[in-house]
Protein backbone atom coordinates (compact mmCIF):
# COMPACT_ATOMS: atom_id res chain seq x y z
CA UNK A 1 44.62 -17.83 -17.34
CA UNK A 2 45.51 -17.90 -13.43
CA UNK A 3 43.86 -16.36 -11.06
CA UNK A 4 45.05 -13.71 -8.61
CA UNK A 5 45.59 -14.71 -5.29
CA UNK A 6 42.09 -15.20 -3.75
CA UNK A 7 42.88 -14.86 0.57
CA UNK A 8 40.56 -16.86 2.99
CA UNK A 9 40.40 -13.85 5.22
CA UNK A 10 41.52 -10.45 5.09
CA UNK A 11 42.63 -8.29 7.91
CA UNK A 12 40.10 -4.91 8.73
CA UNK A 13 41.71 -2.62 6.34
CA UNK A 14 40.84 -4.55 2.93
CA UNK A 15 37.17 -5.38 4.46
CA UNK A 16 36.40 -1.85 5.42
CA UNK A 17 37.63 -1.20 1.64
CA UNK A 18 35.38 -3.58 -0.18
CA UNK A 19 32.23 -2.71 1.30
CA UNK A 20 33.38 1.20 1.22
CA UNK A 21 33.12 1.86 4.72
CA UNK A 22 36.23 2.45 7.29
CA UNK A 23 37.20 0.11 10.03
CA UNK A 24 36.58 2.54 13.03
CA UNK A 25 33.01 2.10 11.62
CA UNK A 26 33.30 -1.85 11.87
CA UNK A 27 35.15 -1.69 15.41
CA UNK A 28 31.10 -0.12 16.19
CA UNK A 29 29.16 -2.32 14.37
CA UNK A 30 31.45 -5.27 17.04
CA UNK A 31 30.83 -3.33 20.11
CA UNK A 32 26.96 -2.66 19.24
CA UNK A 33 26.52 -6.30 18.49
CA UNK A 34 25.33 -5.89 14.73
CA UNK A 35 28.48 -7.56 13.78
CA UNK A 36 30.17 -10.83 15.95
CA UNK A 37 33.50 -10.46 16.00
CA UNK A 38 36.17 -12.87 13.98
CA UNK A 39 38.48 -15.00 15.22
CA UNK A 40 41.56 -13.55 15.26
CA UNK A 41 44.72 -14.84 13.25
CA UNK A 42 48.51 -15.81 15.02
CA UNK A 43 49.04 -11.70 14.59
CA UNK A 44 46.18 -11.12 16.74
CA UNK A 45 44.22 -9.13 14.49
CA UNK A 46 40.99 -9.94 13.23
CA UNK A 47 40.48 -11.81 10.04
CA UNK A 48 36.78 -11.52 7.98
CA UNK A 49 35.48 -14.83 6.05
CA UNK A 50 33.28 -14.52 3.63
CA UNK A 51 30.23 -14.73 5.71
CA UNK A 52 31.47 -11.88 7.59
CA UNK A 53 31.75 -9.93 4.37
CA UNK A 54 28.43 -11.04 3.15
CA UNK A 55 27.19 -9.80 6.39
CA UNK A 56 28.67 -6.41 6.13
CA UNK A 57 27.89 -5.92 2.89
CA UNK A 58 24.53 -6.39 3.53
CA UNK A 59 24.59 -3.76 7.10
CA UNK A 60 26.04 -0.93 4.69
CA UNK A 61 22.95 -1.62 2.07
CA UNK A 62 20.86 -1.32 4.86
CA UNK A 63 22.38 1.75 6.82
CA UNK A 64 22.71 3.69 3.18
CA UNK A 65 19.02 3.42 2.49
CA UNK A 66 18.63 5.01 6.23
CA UNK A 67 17.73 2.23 8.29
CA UNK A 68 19.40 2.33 11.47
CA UNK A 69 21.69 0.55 13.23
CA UNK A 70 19.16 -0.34 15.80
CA UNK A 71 16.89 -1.27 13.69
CA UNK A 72 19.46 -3.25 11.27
CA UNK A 73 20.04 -4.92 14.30
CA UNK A 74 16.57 -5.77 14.89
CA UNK A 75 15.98 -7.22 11.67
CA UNK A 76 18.43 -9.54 11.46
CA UNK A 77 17.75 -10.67 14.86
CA UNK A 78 14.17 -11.29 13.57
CA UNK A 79 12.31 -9.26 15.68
CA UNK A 80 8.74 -7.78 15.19
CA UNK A 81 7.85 -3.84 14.50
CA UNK A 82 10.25 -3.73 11.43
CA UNK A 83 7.73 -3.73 8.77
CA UNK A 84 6.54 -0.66 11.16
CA UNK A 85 9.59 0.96 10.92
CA UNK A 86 10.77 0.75 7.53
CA UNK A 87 7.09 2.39 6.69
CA UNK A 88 8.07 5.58 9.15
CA UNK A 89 11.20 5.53 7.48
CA UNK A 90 9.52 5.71 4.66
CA UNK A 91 7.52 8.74 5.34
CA UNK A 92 10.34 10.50 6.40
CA UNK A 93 12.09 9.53 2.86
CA UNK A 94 9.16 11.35 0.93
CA UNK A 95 8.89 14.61 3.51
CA UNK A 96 12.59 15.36 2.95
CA UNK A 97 12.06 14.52 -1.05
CA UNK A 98 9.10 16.87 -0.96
CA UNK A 99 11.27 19.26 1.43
CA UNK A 100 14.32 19.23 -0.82
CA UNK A 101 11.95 20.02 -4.40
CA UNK A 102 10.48 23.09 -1.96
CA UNK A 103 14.08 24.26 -1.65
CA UNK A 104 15.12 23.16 -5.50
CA UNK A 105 12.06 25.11 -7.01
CA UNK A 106 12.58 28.34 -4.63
CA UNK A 107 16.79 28.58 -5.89
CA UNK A 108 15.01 28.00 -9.18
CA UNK A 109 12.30 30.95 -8.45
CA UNK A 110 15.20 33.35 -6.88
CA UNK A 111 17.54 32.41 -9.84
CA UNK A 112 14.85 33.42 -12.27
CA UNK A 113 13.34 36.57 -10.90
CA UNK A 114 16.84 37.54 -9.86
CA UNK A 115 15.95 38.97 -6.88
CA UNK A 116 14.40 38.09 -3.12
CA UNK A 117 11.44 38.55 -4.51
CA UNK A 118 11.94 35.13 -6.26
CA UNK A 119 12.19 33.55 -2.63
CA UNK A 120 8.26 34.19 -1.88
CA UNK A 121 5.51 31.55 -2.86
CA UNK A 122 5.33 31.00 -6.97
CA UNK A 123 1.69 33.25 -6.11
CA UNK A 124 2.99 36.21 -4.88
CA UNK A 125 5.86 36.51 -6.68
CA UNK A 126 3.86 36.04 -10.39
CA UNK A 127 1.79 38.75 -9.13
CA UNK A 128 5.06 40.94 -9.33
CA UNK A 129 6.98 39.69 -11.91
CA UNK A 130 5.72 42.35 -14.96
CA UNK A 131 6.81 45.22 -12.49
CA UNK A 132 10.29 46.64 -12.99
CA UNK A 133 12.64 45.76 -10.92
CA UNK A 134 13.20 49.36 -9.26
CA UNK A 135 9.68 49.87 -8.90
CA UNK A 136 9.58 47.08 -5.40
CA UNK A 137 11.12 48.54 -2.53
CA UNK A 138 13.55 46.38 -0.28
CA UNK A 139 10.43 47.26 2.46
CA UNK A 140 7.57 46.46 0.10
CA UNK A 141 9.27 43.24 -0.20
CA UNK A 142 9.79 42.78 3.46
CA UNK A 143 6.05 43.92 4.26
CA UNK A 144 5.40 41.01 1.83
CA UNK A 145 7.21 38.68 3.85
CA UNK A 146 5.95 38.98 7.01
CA UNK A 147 2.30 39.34 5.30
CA UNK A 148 2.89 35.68 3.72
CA UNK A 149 4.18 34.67 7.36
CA UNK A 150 0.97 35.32 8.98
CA UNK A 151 -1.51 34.97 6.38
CA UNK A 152 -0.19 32.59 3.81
CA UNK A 153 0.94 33.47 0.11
CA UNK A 154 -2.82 33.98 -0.74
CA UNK A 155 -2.92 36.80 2.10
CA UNK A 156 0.36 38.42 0.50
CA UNK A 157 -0.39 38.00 -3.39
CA UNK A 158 -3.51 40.01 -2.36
CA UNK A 159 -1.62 42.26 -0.72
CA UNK A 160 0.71 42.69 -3.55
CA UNK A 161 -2.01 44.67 -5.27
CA UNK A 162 -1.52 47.54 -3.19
CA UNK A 163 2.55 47.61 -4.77
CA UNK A 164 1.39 46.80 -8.21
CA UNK A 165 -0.55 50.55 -7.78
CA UNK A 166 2.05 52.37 -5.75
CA UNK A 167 4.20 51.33 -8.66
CA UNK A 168 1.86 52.30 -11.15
CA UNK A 169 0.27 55.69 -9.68
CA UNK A 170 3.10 57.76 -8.54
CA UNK A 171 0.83 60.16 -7.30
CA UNK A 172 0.03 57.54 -4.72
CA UNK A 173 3.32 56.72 -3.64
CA UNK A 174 4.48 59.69 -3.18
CA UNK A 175 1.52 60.27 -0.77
CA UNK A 176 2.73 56.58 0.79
CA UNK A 177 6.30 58.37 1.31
CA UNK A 178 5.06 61.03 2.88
CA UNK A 179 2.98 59.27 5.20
CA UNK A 180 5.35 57.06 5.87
CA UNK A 181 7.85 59.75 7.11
CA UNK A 182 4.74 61.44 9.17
CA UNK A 183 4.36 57.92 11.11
CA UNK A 184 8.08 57.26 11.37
CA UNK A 185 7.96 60.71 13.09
CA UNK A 186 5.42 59.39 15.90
CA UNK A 187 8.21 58.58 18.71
CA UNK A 188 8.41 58.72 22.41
CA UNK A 189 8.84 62.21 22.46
CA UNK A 190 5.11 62.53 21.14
CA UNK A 191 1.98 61.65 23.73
CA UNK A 192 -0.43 59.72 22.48
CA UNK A 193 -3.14 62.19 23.32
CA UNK A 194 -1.67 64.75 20.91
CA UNK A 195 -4.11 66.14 18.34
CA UNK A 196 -1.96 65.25 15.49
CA UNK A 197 -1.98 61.58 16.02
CA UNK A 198 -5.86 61.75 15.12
CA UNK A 199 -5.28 64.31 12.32
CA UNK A 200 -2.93 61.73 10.58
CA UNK A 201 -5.13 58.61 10.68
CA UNK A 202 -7.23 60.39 9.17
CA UNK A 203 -5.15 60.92 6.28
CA UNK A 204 -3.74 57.53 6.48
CA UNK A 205 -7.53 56.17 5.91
CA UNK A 206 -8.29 58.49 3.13
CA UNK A 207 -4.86 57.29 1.12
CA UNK A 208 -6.26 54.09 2.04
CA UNK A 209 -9.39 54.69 0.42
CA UNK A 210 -7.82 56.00 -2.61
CA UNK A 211 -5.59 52.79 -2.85
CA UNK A 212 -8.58 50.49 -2.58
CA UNK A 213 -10.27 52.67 -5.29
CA UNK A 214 -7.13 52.79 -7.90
CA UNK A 215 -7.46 48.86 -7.24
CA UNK A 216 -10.85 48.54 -8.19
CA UNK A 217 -10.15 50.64 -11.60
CA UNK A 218 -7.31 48.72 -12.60
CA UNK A 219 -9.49 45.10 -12.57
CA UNK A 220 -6.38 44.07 -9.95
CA UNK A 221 -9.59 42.31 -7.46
CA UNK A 222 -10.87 40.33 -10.67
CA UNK A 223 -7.90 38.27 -10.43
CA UNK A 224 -8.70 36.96 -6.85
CA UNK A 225 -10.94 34.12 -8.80
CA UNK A 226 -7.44 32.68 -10.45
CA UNK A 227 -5.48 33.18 -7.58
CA UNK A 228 -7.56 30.99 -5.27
CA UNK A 229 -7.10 28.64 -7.97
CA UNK A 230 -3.61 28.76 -7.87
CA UNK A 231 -3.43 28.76 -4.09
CA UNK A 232 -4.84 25.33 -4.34
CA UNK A 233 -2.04 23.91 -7.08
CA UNK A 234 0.31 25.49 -4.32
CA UNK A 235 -1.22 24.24 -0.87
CA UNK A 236 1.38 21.58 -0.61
CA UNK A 237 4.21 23.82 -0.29
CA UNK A 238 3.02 25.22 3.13
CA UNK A 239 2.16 22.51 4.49
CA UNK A 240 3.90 21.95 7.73
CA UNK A 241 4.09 25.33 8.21
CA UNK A 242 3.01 26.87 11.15
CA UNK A 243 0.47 29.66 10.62
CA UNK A 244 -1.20 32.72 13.60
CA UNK A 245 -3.34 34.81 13.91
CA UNK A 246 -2.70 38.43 13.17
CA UNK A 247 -3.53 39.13 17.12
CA UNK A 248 -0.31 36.29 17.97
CA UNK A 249 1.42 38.02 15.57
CA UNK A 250 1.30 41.21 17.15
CA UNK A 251 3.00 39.64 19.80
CA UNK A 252 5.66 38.03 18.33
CA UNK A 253 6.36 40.35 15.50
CA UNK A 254 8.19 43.16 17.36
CA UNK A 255 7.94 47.01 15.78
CA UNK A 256 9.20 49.27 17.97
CA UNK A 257 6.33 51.28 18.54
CA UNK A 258 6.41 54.55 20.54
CA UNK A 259 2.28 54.68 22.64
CA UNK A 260 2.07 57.55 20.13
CA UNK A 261 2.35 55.44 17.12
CA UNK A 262 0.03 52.51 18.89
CA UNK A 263 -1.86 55.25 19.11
CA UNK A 264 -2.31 55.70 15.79
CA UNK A 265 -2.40 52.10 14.65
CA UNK A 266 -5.55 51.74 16.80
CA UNK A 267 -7.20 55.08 15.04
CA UNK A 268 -6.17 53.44 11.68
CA UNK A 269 -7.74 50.25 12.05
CA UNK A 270 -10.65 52.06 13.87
CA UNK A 271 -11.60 54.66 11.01
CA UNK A 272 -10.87 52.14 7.99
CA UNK A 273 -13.71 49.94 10.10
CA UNK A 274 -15.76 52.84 10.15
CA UNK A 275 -15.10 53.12 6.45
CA UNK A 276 -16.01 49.47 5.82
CA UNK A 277 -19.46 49.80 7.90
CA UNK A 278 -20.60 52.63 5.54
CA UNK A 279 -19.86 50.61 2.57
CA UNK A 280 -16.33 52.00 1.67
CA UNK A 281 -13.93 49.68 2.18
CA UNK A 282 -9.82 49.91 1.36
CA UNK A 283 -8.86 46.56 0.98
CA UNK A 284 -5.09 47.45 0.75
CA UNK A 285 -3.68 46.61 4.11
């Protein structure tokens, strides 16, 4: 059986072809030096021999497992420090594996809960998975967010117990509305001396107090045991993450607040440590 024509050389075009790259990218591989130019035939274009081919064969191996041209380079030239390099590469190859499961498993997560909530850590979000769906709020699930932020998805699945009661107790979130539209109502047309700013803390601790005690009843804190459990199977998937301090956050984080309403934040957090000194602690917030 004869053979096809086998050619000595072949112009750019068919090289570029057979080792599935494109002949501007050759034209660089010349000009950096990773690849010595052929001798050019009578229609003064270049011609590839086999060890040419051989050669680029072997630079597109190399460049598709992510080595770079530099280093490519480097290698073939037999220069120390590769052996370094390939091991940073190396690295790099199992963060972005790592970073690309973190991303696989969270479409996963958001596929299967159906909802944002699915895009919050695997902890927090199997806290909340028995509730019904109208029973989160778009801003429960946005306090949530920002709570995992700053304090990590142990800090938020904690948090979360506070929703699995408003859910539960609509007694208590209707008392969460109302306060809610009482502090939305603390603007810039308010002073932050006005009597009503203390009256409303007040209130604000004591629904507080009522959360934490509607927790304790419904065996929600026994869990904490499991979860730090869990936090530990998930550790990996924050790593890398950059974490603050609620104080940094404060600053970074920005709410709009009218003095009045700082006001009244301050009050909050100074009555529910009050409440903690004498022994009765919310542990909501």
């Amino acid at each position: 059986m004869p053979l096809p024509a086998i050619p000595r050389r072949v112009k750019i075009g068919d090289a570029a072809a057979f080792a599935g790259t494109t002949p501007r990218a050759i034209r660089h591989y010349h000009a950096i030096g990773l690849l010595a130019e052929p001798e050019r035939g009578s229609d003064d274009r270049r011609h590839y021999g086999y060890d040419d081919m051989i050669r680029l064969l072997w630079i597109r191996k190399m460049a598709d497992a992510g080595i770079s041209l530099d280093e490519i380079r480097a290698g073939f030239e037999g220069a120390t420090g590769i052996e370094q390099s390939l091991a940073r590469l190396e690295e790099s190859l199992v963060s972005k594996a790592a970073a690309i499961e973190a991303q696989r498993a969270a479409v996963h997560r958001l596929r299967e809960v159906g909802s944002p909530l699915g895009l919050l850590s695997p902890l927090v979000s199997g806290r909340l998975h028995d509730l019904m769906p109208e029973a989160l709020r778009p801003a429960d699930l946005d306090t949530l967010l920002v709570t995992e932020r700053i304090f990590g998805s142990l800090g938020a699945a904690v948090q979360a117990n506070r929703f699995i009661v408003l859910a539960t107790h609509p007694e208590l979130r209707a008392e969460e509305d109302r306060l809610a539209e009482a502090e939305a109502a603390l603007d810039d047309t308010m002073s932050p001396d006005d009597p009503r700013i203390e009256d409303l803390a007040a209130q604000r601790c004591a629904h507080e107090t009522a959360l934490g005690a509607a927790i304790d009843r419904s065996g929600l804190d026994e869990a904490l045991d499991g979860l730090l459990d869990q936090e530990d199977e998930h550790a990996g998937e924050e790593e890398g993450e950059a974490r603050m301090s609620a104080m940094e956050a404060i600053g970074k984080m920005p709410y709009d607040f009218s003095p009045a309403r700082v006001r009244y934040e301050e009050r909050v957090i100074e009555l529910l440590h009050s409440a903690d000194q004498e022994g009765d602690t919310p542990r909501t917030c």
